[in-house]
N, C-alpha and C. Protein backbone atom coordinates (compact mmCIF):
# COMPACT_ATOMS: atom_id res chain seq x y z
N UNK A 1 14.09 -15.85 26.56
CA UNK A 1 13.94 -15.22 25.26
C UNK A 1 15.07 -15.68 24.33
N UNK A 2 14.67 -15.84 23.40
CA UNK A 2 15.89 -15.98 21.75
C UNK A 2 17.36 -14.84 22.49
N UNK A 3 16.77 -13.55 22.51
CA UNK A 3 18.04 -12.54 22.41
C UNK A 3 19.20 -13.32 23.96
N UNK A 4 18.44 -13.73 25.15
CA UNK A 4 18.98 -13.92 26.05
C UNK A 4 19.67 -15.72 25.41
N UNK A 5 19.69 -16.53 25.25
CA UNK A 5 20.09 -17.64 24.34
C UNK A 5 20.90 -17.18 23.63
N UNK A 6 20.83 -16.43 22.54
CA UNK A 6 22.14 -15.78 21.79
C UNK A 6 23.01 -15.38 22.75
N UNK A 7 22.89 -14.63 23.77
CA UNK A 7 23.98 -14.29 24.74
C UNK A 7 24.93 -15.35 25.04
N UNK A 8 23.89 -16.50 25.98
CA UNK A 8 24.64 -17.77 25.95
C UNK A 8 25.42 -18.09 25.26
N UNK A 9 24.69 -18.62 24.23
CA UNK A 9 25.60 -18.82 23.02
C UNK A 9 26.98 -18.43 22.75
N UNK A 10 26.81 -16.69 22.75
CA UNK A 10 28.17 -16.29 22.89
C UNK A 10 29.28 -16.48 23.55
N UNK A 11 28.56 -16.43 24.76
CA UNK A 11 29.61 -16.83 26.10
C UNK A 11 30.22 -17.88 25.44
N UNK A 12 29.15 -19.17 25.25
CA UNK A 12 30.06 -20.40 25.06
C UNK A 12 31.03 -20.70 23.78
N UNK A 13 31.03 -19.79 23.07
CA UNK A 13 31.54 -19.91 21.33
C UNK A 13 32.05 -18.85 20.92
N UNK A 14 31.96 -17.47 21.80
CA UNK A 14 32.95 -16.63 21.35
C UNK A 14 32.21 -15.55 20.48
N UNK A 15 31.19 -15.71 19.86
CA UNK A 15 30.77 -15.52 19.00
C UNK A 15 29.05 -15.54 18.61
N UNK A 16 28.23 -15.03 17.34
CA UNK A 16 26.84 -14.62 17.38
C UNK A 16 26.54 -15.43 16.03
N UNK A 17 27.71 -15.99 15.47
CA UNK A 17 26.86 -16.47 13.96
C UNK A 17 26.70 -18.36 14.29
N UNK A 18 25.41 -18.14 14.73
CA UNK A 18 24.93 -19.41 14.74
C UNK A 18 24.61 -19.97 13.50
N UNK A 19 24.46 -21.35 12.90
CA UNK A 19 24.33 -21.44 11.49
C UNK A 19 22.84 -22.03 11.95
N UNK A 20 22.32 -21.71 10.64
CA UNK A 20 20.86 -21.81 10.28
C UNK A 20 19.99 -22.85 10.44
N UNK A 21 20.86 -23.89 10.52
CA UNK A 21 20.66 -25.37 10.49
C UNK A 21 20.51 -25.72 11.66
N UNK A 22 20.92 -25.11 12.55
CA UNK A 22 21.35 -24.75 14.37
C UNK A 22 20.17 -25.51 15.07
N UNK A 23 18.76 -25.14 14.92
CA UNK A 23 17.50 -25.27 15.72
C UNK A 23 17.19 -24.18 15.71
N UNK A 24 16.11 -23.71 16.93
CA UNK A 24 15.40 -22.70 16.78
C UNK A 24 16.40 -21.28 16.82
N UNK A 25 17.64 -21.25 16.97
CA UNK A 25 18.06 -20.33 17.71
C UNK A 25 18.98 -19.85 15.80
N UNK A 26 19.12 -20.80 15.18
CA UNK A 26 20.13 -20.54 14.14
C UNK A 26 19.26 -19.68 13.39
N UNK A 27 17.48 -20.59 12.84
CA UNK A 27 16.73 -19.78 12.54
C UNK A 27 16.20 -18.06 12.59
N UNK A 28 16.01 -18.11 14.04
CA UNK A 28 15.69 -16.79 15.09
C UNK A 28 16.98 -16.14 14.04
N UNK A 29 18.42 -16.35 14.83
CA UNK A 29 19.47 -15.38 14.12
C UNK A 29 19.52 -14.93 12.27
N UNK A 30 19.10 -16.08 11.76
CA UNK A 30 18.82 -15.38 10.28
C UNK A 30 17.67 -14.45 10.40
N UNK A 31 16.58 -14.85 10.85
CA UNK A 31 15.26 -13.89 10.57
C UNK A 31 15.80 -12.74 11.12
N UNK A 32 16.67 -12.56 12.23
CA UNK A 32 16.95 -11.03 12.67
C UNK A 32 17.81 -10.48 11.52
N UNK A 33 18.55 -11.54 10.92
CA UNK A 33 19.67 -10.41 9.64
C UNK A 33 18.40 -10.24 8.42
N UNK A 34 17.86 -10.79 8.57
CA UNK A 34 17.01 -10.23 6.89
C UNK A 34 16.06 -9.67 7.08
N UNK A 35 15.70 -9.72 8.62
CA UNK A 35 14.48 -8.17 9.37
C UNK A 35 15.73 -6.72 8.64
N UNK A 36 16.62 -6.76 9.45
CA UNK A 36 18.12 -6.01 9.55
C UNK A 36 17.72 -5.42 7.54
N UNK A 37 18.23 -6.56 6.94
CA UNK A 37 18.18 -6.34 5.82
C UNK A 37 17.30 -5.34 4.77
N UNK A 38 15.95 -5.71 5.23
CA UNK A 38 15.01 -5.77 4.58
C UNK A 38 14.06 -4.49 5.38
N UNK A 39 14.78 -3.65 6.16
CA UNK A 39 14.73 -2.64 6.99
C UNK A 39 13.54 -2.85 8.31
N UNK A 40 13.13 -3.72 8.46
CA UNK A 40 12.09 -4.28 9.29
C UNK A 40 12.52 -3.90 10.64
N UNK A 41 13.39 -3.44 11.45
CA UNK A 41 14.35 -3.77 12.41
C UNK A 41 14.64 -2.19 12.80
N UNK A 42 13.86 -2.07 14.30
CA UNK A 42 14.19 -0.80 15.14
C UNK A 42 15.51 -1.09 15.46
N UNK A 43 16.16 0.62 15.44
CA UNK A 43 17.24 0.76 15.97
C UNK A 43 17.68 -0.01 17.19
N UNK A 44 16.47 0.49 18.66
CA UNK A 44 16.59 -0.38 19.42
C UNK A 44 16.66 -1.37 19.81
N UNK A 45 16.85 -2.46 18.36
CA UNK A 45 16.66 -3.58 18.36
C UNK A 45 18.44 -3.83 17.79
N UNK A 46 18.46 -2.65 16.62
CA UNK A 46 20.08 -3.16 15.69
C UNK A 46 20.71 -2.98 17.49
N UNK A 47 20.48 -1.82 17.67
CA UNK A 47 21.51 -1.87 19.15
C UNK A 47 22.12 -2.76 19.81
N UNK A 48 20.57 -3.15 20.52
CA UNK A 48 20.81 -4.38 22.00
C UNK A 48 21.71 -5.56 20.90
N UNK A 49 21.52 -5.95 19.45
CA UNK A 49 22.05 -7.28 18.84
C UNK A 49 23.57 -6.76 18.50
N UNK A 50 23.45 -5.63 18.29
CA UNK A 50 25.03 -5.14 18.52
C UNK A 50 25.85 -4.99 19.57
N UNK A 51 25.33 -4.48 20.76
CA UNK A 51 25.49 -4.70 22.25
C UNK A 51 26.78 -6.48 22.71
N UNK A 52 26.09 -6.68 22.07
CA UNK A 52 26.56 -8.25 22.35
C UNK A 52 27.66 -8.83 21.10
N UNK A 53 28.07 -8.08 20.24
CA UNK A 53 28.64 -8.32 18.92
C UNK A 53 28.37 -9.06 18.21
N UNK A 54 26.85 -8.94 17.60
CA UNK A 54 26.22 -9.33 16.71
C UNK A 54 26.44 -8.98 15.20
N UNK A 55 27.36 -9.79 14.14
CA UNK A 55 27.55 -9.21 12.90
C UNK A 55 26.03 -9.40 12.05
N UNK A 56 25.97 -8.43 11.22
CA UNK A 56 24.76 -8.14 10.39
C UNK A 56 24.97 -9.23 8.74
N UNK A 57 26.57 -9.31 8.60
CA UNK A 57 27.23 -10.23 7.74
C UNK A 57 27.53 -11.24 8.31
N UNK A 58 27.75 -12.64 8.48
CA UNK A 58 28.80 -12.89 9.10
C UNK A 58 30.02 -13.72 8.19
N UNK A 59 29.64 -13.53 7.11
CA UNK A 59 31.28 -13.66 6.30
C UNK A 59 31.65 -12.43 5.79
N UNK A 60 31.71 -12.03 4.84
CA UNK A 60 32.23 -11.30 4.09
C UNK A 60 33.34 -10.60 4.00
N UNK A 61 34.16 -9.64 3.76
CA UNK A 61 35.32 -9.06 3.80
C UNK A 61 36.32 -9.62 5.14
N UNK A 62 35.50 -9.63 6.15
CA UNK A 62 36.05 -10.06 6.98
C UNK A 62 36.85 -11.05 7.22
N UNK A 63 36.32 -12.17 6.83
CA UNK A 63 36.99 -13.57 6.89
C UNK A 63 38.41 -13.33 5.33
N UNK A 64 38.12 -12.62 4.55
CA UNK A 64 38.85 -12.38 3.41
C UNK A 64 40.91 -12.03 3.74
N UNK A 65 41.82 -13.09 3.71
CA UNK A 65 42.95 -12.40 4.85
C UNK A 65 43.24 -11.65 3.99
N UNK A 66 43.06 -11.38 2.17
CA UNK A 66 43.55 -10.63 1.59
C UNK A 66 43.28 -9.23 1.48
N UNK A 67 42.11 -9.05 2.27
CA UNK A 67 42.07 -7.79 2.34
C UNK A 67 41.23 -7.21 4.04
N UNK A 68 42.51 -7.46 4.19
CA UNK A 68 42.99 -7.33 6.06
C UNK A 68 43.42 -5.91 6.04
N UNK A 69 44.54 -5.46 5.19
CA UNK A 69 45.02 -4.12 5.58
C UNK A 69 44.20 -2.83 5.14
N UNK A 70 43.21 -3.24 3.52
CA UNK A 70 42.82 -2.70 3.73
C UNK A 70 41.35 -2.39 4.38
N UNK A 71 40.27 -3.20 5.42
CA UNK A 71 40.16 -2.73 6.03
C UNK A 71 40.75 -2.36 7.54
N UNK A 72 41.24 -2.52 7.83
CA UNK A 72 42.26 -2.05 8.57
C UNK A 72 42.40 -0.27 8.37
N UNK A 73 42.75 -0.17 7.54
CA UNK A 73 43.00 1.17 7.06
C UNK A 73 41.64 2.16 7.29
N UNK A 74 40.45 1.36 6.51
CA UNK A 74 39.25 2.11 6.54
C UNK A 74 39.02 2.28 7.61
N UNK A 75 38.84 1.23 8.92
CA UNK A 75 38.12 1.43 10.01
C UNK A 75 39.17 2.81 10.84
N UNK A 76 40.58 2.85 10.66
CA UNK A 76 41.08 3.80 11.12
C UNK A 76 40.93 5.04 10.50
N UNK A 77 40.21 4.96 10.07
CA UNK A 77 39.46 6.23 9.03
C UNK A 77 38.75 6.60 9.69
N UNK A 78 37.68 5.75 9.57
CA UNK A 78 36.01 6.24 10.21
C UNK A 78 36.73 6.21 11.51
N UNK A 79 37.08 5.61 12.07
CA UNK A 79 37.30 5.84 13.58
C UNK A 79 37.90 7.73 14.17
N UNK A 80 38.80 7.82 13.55
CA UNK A 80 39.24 8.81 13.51
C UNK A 80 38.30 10.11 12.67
N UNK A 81 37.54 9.50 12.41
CA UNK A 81 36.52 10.57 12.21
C UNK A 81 35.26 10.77 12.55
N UNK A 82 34.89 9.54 12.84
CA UNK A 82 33.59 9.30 13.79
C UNK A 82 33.79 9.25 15.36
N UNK A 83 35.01 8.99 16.21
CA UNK A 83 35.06 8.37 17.57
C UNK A 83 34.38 7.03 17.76
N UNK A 84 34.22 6.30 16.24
CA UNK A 84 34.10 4.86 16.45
C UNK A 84 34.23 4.01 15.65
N UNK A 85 34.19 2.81 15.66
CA UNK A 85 33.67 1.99 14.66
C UNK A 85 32.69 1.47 13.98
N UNK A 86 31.50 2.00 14.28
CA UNK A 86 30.04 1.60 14.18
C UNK A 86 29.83 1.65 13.11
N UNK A 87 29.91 0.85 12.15
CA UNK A 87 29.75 1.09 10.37
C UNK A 87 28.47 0.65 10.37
N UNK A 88 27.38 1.24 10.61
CA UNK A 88 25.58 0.68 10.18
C UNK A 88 24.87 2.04 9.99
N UNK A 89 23.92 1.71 9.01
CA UNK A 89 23.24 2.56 8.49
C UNK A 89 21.91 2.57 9.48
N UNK A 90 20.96 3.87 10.07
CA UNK A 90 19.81 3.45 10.51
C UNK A 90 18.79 3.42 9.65
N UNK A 91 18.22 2.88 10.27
CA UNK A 91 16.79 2.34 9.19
C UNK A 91 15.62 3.87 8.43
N UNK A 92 16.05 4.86 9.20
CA UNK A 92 15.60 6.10 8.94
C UNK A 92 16.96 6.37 7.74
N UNK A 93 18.40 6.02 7.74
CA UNK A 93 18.77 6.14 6.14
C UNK A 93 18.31 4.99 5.29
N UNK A 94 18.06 4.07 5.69
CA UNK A 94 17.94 3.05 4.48
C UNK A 94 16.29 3.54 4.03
N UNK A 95 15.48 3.93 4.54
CA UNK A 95 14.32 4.71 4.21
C UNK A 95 14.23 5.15 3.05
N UNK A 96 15.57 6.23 3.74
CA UNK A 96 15.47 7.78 3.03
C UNK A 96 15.80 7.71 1.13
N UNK A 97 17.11 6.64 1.41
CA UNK A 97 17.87 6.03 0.36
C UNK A 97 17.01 5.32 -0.38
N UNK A 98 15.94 4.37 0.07
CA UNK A 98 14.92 3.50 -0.80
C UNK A 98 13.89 5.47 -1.58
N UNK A 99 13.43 6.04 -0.55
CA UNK A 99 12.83 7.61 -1.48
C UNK A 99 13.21 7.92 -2.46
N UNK A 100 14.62 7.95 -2.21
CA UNK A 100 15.24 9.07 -3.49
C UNK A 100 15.44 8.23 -4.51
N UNK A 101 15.60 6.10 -4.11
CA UNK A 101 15.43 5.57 -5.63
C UNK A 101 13.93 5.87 -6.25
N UNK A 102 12.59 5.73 -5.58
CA UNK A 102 11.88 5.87 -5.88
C UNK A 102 11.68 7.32 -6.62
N UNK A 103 12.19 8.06 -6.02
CA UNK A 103 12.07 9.71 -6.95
C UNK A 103 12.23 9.42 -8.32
N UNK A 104 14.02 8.62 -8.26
CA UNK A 104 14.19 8.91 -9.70
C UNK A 104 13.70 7.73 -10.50
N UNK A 105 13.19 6.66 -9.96
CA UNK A 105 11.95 6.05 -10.77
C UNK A 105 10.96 6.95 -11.51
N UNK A 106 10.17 7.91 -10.43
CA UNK A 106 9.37 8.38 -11.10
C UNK A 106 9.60 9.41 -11.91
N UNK A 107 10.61 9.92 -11.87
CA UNK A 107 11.61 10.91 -12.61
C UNK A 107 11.56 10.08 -13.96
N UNK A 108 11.82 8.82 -14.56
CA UNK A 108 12.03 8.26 -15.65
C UNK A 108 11.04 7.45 -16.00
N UNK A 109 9.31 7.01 -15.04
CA UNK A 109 8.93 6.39 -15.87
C UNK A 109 7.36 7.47 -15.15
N UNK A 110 7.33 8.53 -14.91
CA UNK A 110 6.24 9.19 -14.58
C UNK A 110 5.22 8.56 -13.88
N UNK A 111 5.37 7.61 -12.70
CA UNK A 111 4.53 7.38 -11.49
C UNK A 111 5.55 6.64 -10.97
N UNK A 112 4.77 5.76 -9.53
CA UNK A 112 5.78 5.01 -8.89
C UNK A 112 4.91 3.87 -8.53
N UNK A 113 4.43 2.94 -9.73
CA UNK A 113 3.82 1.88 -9.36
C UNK A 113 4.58 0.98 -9.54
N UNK A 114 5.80 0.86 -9.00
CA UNK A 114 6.82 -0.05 -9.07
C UNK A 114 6.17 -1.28 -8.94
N UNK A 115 6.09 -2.34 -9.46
CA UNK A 115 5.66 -3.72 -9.46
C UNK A 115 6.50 -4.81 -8.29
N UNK A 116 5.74 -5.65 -7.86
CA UNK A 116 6.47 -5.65 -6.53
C UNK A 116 7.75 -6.58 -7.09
N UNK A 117 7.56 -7.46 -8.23
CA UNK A 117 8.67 -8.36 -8.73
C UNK A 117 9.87 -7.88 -9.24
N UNK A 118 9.51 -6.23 -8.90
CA UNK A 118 11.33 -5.38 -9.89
C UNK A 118 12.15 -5.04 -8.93
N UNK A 119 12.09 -6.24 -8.13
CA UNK A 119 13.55 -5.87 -7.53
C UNK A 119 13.33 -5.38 -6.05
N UNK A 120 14.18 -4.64 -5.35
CA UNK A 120 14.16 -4.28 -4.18
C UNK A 120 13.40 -3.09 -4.55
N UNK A 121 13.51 -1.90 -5.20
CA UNK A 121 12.65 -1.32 -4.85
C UNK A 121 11.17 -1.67 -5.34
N UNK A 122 10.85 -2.63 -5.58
CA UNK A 122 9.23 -3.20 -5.80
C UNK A 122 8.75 -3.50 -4.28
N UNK A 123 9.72 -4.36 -4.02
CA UNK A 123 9.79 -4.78 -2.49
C UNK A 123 9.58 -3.67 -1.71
N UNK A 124 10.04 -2.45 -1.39
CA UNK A 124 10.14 -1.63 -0.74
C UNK A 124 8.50 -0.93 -0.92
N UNK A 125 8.42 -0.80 -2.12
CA UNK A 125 7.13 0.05 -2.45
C UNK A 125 6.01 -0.75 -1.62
N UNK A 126 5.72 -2.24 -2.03
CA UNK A 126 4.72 -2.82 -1.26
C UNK A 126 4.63 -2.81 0.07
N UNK A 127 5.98 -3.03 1.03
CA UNK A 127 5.90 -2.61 1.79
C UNK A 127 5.39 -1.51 2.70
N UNK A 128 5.57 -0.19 1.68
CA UNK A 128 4.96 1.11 2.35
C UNK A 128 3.89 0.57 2.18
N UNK A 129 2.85 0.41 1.32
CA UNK A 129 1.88 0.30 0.64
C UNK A 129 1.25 -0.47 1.94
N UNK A 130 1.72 -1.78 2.29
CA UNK A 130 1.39 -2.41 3.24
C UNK A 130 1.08 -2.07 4.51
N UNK A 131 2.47 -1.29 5.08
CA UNK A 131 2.52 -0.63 6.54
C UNK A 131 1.48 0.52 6.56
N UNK A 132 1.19 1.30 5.32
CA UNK A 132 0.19 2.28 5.19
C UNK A 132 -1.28 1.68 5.75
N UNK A 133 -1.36 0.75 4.82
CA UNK A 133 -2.98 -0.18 4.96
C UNK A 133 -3.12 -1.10 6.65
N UNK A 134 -2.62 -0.98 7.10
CA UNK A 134 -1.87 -1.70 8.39
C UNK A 134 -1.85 -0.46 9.58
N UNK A 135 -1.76 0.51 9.24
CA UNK A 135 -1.69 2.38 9.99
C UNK A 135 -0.37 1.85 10.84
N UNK A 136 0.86 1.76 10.60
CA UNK A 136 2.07 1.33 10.83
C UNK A 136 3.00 2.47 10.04
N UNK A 137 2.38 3.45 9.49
CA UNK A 137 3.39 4.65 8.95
C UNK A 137 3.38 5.96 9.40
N UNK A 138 4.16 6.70 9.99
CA UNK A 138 4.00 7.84 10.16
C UNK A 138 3.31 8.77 9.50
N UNK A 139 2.72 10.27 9.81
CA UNK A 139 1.97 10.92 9.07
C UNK A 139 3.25 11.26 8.33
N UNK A 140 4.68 11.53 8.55
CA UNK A 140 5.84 12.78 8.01
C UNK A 140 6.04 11.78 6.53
N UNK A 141 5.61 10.48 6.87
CA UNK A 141 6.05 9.40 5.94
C UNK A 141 4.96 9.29 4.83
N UNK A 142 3.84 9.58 5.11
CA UNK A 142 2.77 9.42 4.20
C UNK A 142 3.09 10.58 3.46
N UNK A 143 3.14 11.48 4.19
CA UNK A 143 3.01 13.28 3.48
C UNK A 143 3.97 13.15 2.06
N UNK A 144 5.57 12.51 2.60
CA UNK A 144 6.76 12.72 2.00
C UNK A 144 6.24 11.64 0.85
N UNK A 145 5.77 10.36 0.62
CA UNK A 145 5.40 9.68 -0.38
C UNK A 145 4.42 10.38 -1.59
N UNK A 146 3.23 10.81 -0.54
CA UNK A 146 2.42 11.93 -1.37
C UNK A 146 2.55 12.86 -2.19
N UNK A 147 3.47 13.37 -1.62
CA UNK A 147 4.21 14.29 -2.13
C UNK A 147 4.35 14.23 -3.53
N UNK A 148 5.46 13.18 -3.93
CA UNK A 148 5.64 12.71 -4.92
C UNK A 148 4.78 11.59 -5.80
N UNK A 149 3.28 11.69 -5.47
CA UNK A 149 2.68 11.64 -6.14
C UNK A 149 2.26 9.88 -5.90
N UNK A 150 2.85 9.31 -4.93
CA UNK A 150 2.28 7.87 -4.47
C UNK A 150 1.59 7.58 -4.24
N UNK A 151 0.69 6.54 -5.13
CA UNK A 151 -0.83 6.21 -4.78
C UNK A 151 -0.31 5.29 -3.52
N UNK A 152 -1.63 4.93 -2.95
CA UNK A 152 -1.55 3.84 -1.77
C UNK A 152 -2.45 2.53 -2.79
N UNK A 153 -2.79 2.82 -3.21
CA UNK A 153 -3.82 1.84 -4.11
C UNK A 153 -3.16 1.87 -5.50
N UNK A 154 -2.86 0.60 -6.06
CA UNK A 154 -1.92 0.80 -7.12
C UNK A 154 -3.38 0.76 -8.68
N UNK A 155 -4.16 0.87 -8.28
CA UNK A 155 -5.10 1.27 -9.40
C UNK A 155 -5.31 2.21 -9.93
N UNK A 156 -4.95 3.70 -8.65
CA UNK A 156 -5.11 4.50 -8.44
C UNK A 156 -6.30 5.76 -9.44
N UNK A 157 -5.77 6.24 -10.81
CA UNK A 157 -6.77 6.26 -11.05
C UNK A 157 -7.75 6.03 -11.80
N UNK A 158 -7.26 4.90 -12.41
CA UNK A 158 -8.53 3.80 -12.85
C UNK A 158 -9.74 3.27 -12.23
N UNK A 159 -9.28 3.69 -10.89
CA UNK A 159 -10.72 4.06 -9.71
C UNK A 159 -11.18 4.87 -9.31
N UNK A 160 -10.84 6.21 -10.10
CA UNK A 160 -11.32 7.94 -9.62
C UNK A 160 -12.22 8.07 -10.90
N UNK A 161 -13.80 8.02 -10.82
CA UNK A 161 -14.20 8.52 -11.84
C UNK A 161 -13.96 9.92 -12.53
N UNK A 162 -13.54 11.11 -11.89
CA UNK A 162 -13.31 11.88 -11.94
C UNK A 162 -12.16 12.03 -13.06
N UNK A 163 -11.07 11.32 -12.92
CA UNK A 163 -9.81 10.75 -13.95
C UNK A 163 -10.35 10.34 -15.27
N UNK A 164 -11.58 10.32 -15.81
CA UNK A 164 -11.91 9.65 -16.93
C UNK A 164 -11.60 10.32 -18.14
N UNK A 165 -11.55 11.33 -18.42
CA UNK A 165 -11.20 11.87 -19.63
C UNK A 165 -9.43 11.88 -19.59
N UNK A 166 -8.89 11.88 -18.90
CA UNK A 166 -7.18 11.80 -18.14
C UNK A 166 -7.19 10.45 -18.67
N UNK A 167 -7.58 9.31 -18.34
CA UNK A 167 -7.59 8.57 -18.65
C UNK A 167 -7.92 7.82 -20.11
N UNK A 168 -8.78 8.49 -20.78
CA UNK A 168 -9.17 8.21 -22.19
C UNK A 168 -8.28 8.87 -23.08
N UNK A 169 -7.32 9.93 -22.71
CA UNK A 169 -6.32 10.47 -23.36
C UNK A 169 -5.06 9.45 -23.65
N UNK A 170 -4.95 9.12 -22.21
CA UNK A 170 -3.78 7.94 -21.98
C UNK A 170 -4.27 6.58 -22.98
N UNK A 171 -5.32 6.44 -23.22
CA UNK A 171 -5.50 5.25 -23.92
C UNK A 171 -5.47 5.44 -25.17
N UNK A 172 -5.82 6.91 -25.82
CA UNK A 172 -6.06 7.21 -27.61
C UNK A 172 -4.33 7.38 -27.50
N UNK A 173 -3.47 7.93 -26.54
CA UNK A 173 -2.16 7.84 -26.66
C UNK A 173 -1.27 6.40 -26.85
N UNK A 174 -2.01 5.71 -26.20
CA UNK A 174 -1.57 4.16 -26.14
C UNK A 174 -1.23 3.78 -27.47
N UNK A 175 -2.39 3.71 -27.51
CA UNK A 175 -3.52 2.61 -28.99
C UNK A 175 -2.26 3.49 -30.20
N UNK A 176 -1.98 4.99 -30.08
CA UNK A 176 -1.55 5.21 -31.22
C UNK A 176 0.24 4.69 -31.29
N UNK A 177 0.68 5.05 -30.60
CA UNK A 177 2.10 4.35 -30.11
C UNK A 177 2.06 2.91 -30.59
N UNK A 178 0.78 2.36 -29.77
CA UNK A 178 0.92 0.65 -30.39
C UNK A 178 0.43 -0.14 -31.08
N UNK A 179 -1.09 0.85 -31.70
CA UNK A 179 -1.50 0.21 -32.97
C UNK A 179 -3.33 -0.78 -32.22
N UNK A 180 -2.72 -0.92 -30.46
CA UNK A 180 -4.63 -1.49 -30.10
C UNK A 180 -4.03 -0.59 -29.04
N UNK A 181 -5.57 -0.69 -27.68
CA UNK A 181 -5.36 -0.65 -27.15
C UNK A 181 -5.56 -2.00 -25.54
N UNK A 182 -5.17 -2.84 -25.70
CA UNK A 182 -4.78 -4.24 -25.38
C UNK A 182 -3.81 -3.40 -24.08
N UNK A 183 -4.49 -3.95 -23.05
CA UNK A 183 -3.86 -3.53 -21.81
C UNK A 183 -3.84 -4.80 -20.81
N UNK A 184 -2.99 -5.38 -20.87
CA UNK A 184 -2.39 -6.84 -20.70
C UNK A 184 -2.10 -6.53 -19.48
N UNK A 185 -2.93 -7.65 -18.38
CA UNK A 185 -2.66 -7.55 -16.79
C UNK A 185 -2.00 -8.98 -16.64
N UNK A 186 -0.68 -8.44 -15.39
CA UNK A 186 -0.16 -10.00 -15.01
C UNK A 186 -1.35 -10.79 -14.55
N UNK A 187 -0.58 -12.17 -14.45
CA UNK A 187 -1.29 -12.89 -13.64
C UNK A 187 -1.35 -12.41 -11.94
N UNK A 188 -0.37 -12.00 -11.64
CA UNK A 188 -0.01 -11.36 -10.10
C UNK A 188 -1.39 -10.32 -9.91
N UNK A 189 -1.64 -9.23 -10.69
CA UNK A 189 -2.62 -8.63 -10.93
C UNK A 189 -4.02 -8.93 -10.96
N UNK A 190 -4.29 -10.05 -11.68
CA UNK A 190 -5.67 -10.24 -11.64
C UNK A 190 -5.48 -10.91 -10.29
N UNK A 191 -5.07 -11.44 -9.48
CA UNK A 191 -4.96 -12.32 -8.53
C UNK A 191 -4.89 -11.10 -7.62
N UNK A 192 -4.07 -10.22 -7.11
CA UNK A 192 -4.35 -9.41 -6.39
C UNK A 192 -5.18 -8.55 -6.37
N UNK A 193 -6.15 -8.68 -7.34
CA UNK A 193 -8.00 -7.13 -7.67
C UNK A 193 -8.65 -8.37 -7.12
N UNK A 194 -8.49 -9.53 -7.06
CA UNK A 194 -9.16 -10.38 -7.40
C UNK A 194 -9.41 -10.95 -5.39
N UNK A 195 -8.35 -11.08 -4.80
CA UNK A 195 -8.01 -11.07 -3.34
C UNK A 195 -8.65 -9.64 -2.66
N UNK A 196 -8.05 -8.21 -3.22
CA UNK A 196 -8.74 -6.92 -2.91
C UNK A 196 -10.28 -7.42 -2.79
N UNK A 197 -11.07 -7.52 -3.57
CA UNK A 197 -12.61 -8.07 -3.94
C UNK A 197 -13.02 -8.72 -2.50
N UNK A 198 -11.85 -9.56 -2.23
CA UNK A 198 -12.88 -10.41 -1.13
C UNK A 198 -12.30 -9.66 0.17
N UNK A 199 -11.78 -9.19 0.56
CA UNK A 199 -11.45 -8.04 2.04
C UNK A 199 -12.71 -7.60 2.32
C-alpha cells in the first residue's frame, strides 16, 4: 500500500514530505494533504498519517528560524493545557466552522446558493450538495443544513410550482430595483441544467 511506502520512506529520510515530482508516492502524499485540506479525510485516516509524523504543511512556520521561539512558546502553551501537542482540527470542526460561514452568508444575502466559484465556501456548499445526491451525508447533517433553509437543488424554487406567486413577487421586485426583468444565467449554469437534463 502507498501508506506502508510512506513508512519506508521515512525510515530511509527521516521524514514524510516527499516532493510531488517524486513518482507515484510524491503524488499519493499531496492528494492526502488536499483530501486533509479540503476536509475529505477521516479522522482515522488524519491519525494513522500522523502516527508516523506526517506534516499536513510541510513548510511553513516551521522551517521559518525567525520565529523558533515563538513557536516554541505556543506549543508550551497548548501542551500545558492540552497534555499535548496535537495542533489539528477534526473534520467534524472544520464542518462545523464551514456552517456557521454559511449561516452568516445567509444572514447577509437571504439564501445559501453560494455559487460554487466564490471561494471556499462555494466549494464547500457543492460539496454537501454532492455528498447529499451521492447518500454520503448523515441524517444530523441534512437536518442541520435544512434547517437553515438549504436547498439540495440549487433551483430550488423555480421548480416548486407551488412558489409561483413567491416568485412573481421576487420578479415585480426585481424589474423595479432594476428597471427589466433580465435574469442573466452564467455560462456554468446553463451547462449545469443543461448536464442535470441528461442524468
Amino acid at each position: 500500500s502507498m501508506f506502508q511506502e510512506l513508512k519506508s520512506y521515512k525510515v530511509k529520510h527521516g521524514h514524510c514530505n516527499v516532493r510531488q515530482r517524486a513518482g507515484k508516492l510524491g503524488a499519493w502524499v499531496k492528494r492526502q494533504r488536499d483530501k486533509y485540506r479540503q476536509s475529505f479525510m477521516s479522522d482515522a485516516r488524519v491519525q494513522k498519517l500522523e502516527s508516523i509524523g506526517f506534516q499536513w504543511s510541510p513548510g511553513g512556520q516551521m522551517n521559518d528560524p525567525s520565529k523558533g521561539d515563538e513557536i516554541f512558546a505556543e506549543h508550551q502553551s497548548f501542551e500545558a493545557n492540552h497534555g499535548n501537542c496535537i495542533l489539528r482540527r477534526s473534520y467534524e470542526d472544520i464542518w462545523e466552522s464551514m456552517f456557521q460561514e454559511l449561516k452568516s452568508y445567509k444572514v447577509k444575502h437571504g439564501h445559501c446558493n453560494v455559487r460554487q466559484r466564490a471561494g471556499k465556501l462555494g466549494a464547500w456548499v457543492k460539496r454537501q450538495r454532492d455528498k447529499y445526491r451521492q447518500s454520503f451525508m448523515s441524517d444530523a447533517r441534512v437536518q442541520k443544513l435544512e434547517s437553515i433553509g438549504f436547498q439540495w437543488s440549487p433551483g430550488g424554487q423555480m421548480n416548486d410550482p407551488s412558489k409561483g406567486d413567491e416568485i412573481f413577487a421576487e420578479h415585480q421586485s426585481f424589474e423595479a430595483n432594476h428597471g427589466n426583468c433580465i435574469l442573466r444565467r452564467s455560462y456554468e449554469d446553463i451547462w449545469e441544467s443543461m448536464f442535470q437534463e441528461l442524468k
